[in-house]
C-alpha atoms as a PDB file:
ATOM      1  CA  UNK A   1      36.309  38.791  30.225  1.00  0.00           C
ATOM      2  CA  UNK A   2      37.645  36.403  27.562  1.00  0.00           C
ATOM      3  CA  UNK A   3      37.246  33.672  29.359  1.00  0.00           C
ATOM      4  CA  UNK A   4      33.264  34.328  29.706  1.00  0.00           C
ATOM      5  CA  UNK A   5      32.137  33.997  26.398  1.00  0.00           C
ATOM      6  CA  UNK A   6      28.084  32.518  26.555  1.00  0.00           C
ATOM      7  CA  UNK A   7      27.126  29.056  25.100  1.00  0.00           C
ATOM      8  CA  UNK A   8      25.457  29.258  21.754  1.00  0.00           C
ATOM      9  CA  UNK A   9      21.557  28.627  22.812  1.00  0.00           C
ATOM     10  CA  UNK A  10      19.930  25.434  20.935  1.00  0.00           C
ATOM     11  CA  UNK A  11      16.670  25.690  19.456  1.00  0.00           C
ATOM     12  CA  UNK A  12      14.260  23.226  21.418  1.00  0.00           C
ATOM     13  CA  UNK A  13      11.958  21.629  18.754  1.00  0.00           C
ATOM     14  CA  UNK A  14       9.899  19.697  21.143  1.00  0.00           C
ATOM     15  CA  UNK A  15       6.783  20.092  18.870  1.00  0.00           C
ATOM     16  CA  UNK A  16       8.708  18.408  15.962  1.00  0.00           C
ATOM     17  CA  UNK A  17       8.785  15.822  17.979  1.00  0.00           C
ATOM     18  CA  UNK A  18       5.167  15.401  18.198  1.00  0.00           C
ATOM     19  CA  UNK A  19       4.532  15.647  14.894  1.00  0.00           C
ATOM     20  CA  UNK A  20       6.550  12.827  14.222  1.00  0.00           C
ATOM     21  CA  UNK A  21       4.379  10.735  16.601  1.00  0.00           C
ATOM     22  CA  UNK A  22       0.994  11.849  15.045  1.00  0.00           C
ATOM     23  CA  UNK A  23       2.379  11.020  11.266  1.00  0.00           C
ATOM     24  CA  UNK A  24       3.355   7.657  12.173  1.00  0.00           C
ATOM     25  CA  UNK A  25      -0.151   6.846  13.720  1.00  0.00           C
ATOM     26  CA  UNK A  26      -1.868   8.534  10.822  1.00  0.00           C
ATOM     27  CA  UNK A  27       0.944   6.043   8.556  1.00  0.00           C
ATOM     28  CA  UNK A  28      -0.483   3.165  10.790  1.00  0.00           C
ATOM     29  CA  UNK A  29      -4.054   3.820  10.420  1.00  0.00           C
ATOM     30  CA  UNK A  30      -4.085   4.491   6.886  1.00  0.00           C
ATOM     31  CA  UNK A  31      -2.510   1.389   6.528  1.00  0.00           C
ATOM     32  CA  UNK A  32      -4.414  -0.707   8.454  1.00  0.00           C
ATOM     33  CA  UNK A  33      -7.358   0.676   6.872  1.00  0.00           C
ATOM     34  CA  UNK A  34      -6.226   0.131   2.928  1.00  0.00           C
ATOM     35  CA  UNK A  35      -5.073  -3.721   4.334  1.00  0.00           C
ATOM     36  CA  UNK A  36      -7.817  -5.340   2.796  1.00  0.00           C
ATOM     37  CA  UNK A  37      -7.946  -3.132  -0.579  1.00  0.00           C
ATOM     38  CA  UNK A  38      -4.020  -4.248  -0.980  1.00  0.00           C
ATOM     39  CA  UNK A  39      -4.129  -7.984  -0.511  1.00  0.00           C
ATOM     40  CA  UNK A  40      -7.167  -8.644  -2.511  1.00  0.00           C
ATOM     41  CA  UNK A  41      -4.923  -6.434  -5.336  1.00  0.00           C
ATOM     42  CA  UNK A  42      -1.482  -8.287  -4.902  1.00  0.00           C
ATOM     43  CA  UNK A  43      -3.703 -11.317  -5.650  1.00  0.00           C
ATOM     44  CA  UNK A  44      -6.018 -10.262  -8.112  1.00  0.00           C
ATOM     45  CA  UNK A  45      -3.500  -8.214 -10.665  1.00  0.00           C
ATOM     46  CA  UNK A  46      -1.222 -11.415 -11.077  1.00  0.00           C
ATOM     47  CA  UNK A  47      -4.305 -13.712 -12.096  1.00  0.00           C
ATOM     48  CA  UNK A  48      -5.675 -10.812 -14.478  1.00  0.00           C
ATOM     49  CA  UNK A  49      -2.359 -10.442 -16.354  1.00  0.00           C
ATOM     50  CA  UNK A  50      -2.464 -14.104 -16.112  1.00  0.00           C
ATOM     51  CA  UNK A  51      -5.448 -14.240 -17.888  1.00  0.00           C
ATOM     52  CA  UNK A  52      -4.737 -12.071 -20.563  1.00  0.00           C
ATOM     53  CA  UNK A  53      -1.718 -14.248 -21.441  1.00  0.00           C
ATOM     54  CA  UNK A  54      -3.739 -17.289 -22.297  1.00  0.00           C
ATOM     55  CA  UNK A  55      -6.407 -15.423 -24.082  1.00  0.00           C
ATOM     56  CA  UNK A  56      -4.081 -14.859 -26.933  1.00  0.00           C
ATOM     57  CA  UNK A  57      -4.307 -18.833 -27.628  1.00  0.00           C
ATOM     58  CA  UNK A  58      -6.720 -19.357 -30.171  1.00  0.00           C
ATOM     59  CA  UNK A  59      -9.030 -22.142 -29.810  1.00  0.00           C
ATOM     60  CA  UNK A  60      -9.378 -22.121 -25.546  1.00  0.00           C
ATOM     61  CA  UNK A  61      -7.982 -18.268 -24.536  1.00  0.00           C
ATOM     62  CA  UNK A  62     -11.171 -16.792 -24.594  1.00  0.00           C
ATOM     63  CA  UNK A  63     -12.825 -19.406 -22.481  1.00  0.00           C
ATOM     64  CA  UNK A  64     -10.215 -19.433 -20.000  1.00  0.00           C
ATOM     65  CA  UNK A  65      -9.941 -15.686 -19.600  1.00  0.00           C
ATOM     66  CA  UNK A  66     -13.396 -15.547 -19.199  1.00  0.00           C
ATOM     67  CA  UNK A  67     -13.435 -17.656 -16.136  1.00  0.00           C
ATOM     68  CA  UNK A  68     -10.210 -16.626 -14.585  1.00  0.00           C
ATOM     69  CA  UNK A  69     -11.466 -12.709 -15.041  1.00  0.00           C
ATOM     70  CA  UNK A  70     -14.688 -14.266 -12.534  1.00  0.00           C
ATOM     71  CA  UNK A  71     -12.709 -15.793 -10.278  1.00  0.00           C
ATOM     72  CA  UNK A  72     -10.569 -12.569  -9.644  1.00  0.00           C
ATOM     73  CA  UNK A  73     -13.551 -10.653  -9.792  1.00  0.00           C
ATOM     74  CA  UNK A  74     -14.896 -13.025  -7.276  1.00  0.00           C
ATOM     75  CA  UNK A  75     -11.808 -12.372  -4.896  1.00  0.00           C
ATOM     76  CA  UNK A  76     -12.141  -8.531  -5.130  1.00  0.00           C
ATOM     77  CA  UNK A  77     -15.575  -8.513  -3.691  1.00  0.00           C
ATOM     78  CA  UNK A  78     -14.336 -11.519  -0.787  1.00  0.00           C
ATOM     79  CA  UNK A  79     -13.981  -9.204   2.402  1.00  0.00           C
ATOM     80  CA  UNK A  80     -10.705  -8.956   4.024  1.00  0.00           C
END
């Protein structure tokens, strides 16, 4: 009787599985979705810090801010 000792049973998580497949389609979509949000922001962010630089010179800064804050304000509302 020592010899028939039973085989520890594994625990099937098949469902685990699944879940794995809906969170990386949900990952996907949300991604795909935010796509256009993101690169207009990667863009935008650099020329607004930009921006702010020069508009600590004093004769021109405020002039060139001004226009640089329209032209990212310009490629926030472009639709991609």
């Amino acid at each position: 009787m020592a010899g028939l000792q039973k085989k520890p049973q594994r625990i099937r998580l098949h469902w685990l599985k699944d879940m794995r497949i809906i969170f990386l389609g949900l990952t996907l979509l949300l991604c795909v979705l935010l796509a256009g949000c993101l690169a207009t922001k990667v863009v935008t962010i650099p020329m607004r810090v930009a921006g702010e630089a020069v508009g600590f010179v004093p004769v021109v800064g405020g002039a060139v801010e001004g226009v640089v804050d329209t032209a990212a304000g310009a490629v926030d509302l472009a639709p991609l």
